[in-house]
C-alpha atoms as a PDB file:
ATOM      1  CA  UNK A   1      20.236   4.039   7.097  1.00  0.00           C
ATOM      2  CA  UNK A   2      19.408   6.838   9.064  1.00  0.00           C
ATOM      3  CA  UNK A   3      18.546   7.713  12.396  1.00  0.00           C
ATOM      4  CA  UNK A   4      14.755   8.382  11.073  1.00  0.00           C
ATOM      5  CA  UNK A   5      14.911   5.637   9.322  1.00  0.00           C
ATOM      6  CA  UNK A   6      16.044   3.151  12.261  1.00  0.00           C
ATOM      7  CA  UNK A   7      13.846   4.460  14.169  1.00  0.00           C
ATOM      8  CA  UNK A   8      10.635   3.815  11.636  1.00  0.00           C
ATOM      9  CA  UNK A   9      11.956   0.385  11.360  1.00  0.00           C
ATOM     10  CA  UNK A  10      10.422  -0.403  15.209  1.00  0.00           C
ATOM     11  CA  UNK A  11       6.747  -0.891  15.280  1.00  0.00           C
ATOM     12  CA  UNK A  12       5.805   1.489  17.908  1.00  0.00           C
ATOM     13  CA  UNK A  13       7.639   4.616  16.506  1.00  0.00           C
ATOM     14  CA  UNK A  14       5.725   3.363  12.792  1.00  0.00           C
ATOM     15  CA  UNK A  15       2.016   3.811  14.454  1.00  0.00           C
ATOM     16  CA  UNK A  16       3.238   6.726  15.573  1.00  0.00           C
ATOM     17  CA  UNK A  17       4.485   8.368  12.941  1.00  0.00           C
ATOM     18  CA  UNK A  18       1.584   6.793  10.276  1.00  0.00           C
ATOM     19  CA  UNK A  19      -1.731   7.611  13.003  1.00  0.00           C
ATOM     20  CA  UNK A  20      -2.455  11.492  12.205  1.00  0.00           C
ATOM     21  CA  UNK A  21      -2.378  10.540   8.637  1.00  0.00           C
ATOM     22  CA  UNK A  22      -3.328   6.812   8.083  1.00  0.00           C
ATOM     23  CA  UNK A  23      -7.195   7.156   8.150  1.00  0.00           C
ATOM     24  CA  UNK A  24      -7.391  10.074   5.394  1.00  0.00           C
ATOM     25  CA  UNK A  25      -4.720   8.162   3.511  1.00  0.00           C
ATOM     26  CA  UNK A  26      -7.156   5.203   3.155  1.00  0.00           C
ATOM     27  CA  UNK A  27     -10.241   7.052   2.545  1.00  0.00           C
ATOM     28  CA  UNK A  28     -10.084   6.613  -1.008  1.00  0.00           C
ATOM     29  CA  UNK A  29     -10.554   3.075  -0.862  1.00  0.00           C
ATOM     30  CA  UNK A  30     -13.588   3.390   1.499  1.00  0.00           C
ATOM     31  CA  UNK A  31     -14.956   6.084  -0.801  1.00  0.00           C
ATOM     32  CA  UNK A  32     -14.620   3.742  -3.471  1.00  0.00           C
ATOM     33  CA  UNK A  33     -15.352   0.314  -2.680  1.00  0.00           C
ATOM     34  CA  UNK A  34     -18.436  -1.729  -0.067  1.00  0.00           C
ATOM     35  CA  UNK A  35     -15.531  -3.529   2.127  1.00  0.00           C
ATOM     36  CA  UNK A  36     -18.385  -6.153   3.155  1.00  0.00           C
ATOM     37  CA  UNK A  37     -18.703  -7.470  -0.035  1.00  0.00           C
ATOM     38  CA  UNK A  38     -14.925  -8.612  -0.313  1.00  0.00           C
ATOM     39  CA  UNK A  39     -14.496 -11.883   0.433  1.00  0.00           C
ATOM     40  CA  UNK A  40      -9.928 -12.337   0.592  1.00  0.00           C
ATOM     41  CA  UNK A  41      -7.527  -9.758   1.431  1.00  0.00           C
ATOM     42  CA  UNK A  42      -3.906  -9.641   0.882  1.00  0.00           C
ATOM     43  CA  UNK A  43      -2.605  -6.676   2.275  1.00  0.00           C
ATOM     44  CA  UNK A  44       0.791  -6.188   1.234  1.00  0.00           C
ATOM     45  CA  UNK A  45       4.134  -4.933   3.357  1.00  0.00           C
ATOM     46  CA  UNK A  46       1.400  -4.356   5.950  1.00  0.00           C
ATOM     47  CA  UNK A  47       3.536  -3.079   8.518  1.00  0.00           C
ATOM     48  CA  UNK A  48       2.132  -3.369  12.232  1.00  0.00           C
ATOM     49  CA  UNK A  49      -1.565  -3.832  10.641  1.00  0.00           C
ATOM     50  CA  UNK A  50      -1.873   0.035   9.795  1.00  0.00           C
ATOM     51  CA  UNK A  51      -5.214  -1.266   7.890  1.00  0.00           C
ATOM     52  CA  UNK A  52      -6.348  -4.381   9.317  1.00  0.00           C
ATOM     53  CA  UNK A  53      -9.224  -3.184  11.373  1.00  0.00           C
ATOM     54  CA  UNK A  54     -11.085  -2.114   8.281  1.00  0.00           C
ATOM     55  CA  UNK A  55     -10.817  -6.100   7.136  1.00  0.00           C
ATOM     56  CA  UNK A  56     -12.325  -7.125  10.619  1.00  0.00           C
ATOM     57  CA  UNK A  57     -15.357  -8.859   8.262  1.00  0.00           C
ATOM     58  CA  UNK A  58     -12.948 -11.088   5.599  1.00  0.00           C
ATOM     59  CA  UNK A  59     -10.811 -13.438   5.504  1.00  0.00           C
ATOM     60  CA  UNK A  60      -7.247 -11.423   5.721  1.00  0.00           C
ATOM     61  CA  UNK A  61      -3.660 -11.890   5.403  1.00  0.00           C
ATOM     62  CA  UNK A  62      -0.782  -9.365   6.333  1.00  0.00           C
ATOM     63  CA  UNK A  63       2.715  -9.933   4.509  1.00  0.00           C
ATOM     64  CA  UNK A  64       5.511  -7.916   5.387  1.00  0.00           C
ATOM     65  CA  UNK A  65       9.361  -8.287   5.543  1.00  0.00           C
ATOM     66  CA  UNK A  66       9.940  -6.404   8.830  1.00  0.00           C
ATOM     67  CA  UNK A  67       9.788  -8.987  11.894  1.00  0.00           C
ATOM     68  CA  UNK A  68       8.971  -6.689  14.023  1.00  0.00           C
ATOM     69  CA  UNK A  69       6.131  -5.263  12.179  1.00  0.00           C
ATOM     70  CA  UNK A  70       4.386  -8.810  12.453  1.00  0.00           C
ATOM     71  CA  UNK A  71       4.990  -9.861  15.580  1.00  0.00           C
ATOM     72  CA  UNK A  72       3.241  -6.349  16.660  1.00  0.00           C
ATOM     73  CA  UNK A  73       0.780  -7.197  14.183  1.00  0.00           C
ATOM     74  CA  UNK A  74      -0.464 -10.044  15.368  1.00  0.00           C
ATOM     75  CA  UNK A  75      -0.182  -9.055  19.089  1.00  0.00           C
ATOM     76  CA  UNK A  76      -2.676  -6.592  18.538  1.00  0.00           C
ATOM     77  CA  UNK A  77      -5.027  -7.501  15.421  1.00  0.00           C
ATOM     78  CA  UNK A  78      -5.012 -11.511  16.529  1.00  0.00           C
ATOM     79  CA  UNK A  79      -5.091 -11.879  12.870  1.00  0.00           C
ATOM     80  CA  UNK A  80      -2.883 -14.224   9.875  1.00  0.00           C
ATOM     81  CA  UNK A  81       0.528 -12.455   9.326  1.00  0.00           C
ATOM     82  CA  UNK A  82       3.164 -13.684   7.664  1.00  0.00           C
ATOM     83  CA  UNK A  83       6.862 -12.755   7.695  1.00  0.00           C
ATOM     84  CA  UNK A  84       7.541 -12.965   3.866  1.00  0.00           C
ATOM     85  CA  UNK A  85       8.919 -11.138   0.886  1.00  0.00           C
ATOM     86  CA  UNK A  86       5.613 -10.621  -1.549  1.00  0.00           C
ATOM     87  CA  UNK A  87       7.483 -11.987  -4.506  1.00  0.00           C
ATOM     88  CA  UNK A  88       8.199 -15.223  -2.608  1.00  0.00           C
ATOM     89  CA  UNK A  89       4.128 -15.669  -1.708  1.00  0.00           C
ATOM     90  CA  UNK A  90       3.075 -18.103  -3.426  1.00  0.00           C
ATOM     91  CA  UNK A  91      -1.024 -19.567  -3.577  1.00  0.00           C
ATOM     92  CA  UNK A  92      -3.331 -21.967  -4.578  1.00  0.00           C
ATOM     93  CA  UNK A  93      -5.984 -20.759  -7.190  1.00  0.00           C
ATOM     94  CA  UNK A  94      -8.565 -21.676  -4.561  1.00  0.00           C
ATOM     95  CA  UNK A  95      -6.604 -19.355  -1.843  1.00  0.00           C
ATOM     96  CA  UNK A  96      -6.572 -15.836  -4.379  1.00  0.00           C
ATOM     97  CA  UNK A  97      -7.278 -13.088  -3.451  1.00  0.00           C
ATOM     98  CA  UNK A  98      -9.972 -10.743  -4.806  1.00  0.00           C
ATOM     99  CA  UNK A  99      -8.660  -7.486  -3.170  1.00  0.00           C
ATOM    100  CA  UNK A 100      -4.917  -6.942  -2.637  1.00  0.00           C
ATOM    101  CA  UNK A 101      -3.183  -4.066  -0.929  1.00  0.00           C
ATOM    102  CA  UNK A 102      -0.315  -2.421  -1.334  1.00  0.00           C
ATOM    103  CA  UNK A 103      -0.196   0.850   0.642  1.00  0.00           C
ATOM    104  CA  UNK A 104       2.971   3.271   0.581  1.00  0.00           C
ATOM    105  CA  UNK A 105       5.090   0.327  -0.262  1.00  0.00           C
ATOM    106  CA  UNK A 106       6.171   0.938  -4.389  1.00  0.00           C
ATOM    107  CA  UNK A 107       7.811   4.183  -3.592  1.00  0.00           C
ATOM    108  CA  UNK A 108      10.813   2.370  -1.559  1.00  0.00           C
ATOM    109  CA  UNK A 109      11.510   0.277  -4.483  1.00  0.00           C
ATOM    110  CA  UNK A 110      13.242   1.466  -8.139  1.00  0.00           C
ATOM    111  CA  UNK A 111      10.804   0.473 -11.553  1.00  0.00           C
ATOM    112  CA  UNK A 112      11.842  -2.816 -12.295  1.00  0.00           C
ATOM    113  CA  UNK A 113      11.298  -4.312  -8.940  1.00  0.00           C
ATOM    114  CA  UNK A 114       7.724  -2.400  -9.066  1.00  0.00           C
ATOM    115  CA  UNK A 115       6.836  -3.780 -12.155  1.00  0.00           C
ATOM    116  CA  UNK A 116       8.112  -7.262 -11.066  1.00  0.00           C
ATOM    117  CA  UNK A 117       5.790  -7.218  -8.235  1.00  0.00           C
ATOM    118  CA  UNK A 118       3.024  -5.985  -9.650  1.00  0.00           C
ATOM    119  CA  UNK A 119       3.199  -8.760 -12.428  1.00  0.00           C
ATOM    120  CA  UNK A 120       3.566 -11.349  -9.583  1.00  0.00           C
ATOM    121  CA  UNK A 121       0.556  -9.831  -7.923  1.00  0.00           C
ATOM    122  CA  UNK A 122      -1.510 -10.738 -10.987  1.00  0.00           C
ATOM    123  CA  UNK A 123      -0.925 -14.549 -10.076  1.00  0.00           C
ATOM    124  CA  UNK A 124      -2.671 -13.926  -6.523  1.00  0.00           C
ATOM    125  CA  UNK A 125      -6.191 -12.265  -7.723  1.00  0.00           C
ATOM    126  CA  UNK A 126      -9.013 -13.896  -8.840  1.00  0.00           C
ATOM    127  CA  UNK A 127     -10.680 -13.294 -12.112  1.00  0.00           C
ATOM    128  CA  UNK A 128     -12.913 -10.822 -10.503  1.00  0.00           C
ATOM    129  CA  UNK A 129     -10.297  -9.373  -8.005  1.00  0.00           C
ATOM    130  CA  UNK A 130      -8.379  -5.826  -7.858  1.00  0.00           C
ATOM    131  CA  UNK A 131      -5.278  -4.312  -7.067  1.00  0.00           C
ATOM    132  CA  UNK A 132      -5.242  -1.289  -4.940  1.00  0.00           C
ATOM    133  CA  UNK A 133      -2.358   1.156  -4.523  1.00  0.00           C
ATOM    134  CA  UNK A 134      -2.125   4.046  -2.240  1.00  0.00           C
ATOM    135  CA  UNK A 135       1.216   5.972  -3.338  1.00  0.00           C
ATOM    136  CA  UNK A 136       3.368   8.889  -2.406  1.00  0.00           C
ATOM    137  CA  UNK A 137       3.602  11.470  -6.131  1.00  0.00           C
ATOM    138  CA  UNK A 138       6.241  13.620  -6.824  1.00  0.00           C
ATOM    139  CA  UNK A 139       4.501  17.201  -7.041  1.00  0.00           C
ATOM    140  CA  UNK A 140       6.261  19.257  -9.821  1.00  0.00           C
ATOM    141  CA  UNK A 141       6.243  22.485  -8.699  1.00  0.00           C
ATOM    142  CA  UNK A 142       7.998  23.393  -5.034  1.00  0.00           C
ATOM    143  CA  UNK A 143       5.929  22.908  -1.972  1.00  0.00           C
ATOM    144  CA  UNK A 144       6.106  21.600   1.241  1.00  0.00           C
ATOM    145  CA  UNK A 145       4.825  18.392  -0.487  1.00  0.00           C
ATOM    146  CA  UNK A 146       7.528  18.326  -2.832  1.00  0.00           C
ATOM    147  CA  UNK A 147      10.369  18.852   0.008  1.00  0.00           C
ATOM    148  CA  UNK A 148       8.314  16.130   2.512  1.00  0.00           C
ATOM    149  CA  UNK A 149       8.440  14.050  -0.754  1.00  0.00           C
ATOM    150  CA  UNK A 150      12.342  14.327  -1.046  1.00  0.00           C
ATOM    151  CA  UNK A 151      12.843  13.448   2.751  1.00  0.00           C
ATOM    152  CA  UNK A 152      10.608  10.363   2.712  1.00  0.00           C
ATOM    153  CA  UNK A 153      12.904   7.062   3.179  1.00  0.00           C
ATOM    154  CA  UNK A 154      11.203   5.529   0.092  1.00  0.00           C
ATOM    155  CA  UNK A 155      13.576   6.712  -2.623  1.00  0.00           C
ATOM    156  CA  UNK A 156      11.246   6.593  -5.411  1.00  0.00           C
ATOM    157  CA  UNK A 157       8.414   8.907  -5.083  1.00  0.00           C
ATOM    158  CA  UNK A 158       6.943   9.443  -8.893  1.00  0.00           C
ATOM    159  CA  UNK A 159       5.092  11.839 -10.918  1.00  0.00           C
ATOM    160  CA  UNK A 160       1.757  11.606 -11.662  1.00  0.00           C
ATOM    161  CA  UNK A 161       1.879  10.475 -15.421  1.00  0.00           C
ATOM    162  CA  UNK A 162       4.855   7.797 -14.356  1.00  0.00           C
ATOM    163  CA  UNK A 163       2.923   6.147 -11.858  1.00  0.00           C
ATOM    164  CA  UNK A 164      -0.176   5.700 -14.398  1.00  0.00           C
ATOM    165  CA  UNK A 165       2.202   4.314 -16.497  1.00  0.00           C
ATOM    166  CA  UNK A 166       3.409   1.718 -13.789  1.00  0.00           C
ATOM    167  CA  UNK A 167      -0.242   0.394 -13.084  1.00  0.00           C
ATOM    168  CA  UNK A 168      -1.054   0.198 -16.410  1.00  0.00           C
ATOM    169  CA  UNK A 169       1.708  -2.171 -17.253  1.00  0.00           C
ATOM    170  CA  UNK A 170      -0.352  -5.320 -15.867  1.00  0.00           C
ATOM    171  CA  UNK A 171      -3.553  -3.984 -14.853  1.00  0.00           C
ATOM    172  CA  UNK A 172      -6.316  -1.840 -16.566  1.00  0.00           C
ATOM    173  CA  UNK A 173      -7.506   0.742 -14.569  1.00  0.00           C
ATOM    174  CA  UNK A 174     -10.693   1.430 -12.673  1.00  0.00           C
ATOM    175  CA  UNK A 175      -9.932   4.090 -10.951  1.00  0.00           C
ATOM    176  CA  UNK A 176      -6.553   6.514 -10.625  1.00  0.00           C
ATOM    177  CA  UNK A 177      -7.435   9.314  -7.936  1.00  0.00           C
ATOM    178  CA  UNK A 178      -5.092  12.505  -7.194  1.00  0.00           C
ATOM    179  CA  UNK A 179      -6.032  13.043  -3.393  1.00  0.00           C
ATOM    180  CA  UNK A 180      -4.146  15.481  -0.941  1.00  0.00           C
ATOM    181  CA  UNK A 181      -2.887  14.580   2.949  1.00  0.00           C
ATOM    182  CA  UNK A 182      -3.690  17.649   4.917  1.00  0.00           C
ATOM    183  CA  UNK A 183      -3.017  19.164   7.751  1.00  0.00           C
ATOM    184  CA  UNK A 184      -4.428  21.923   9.234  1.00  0.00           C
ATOM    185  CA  UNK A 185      -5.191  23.186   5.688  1.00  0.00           C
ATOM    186  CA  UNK A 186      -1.622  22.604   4.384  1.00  0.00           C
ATOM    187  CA  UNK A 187      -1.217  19.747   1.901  1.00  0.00           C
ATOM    188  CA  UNK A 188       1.846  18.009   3.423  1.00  0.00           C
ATOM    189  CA  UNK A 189       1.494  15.086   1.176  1.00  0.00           C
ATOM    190  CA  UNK A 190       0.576  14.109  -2.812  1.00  0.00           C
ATOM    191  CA  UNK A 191      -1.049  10.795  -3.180  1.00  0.00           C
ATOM    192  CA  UNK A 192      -2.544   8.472  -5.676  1.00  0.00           C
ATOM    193  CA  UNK A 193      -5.284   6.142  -5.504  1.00  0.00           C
ATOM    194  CA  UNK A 194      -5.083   3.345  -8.510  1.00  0.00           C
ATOM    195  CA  UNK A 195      -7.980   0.777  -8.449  1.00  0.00           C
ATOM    196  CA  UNK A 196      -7.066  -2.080 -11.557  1.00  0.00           C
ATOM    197  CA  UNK A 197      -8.239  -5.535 -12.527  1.00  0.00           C
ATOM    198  CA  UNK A 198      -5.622  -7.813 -14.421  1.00  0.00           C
ATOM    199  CA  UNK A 199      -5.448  -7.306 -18.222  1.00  0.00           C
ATOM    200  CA  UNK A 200      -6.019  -9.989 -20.399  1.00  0.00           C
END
């Protein structure tokens, strides 16, 4: 691990590092979906609650690994967290969830474990429910994305057509939105929005 990395790993040098960017990474998902009419939320590897206050209306649970990250969670947001690996989380068909979460999460983990994941997620949505993934792409061409994409910690930022190809294992997609992280007119940043319900 290194120093970077260490350091990300504490809650207060996270919200640093994620609060010039964390509101334009999640406006997709307000762009595309009424919030009020969601009734469950699973948001998954939460961190320190990087989204919570946008759930201030549902019923929401935060799942993350990272002890740290909930305890700092919860000290702030007064919300349910839960110290947990997501593949572990088990629930009650009355207890799914019709919106789950999983921001900048997939690109720490290699395909299979992606794919494993997403396949467990299926279990936790209701019939009506959706997965939504906010991801880091691997621009082709060389940029300052491209080289911020490299240094990132998660290991496995993707290209554009192997990320559709991901989501579309388990779910059918709704939406799959290209969307830039700027600033101060330089994209720094290549994300994807995917919005899927459970295939059949």
């Amino acid at each position: 691990m290194s120093l970077v990395e260490g350091a990300l790993e504490h809650s207060s040098v996270y919200r640093l590092w994620q609060a010039p960017f964390a509101e334009q990474k999640f406006a997709p998902v307000l762009a595309n979906n009424d919030l009020r009419r969601v009734r469950r939320v699973l948001d998954v590897a939460c961190g320190p609650g990087t989204n919570t206050q946008h759930f201030a209306q549902v019923d929401y649970l935060g799942v993350d690994f990272n002890p740290s990250y909930i305890e700092s969670a919860r000290r702030r947001h007064k919300r349910d967290f839960v110290v947990a690996d997501v593949r572990n989380y088990r629930s009650a068909p009355a207890e799914r969830f019709d919106f789950i979460l999983a921001n900048s999460f997939l690109h720490h983990l290699n395909t299979e474990d992606v794919l494993g994941i997403l396949s467990h997620l299926r279990t936790l949505l209701t019939e009506d429910g959706h997965v939504h993934a906010l991801e880091l792409v691997m621009p082709e061409e060389r940029s300052i994305a491209r080289l911020l994409a490299q240094w990132d910690r998660g290991d496995f930022a993707r290209p554009p057509e192997e990320w559709r190809t991901i989501f579309s294992k388990h779910f059918e997609p709704v939406l799959f939105e290209f969307y830039p992280l700027t600033m101060m007119g330089t994209t720094l940043w290549n994300m994807v929005y995917f919005k899927g319900k459970p295939r059949t």
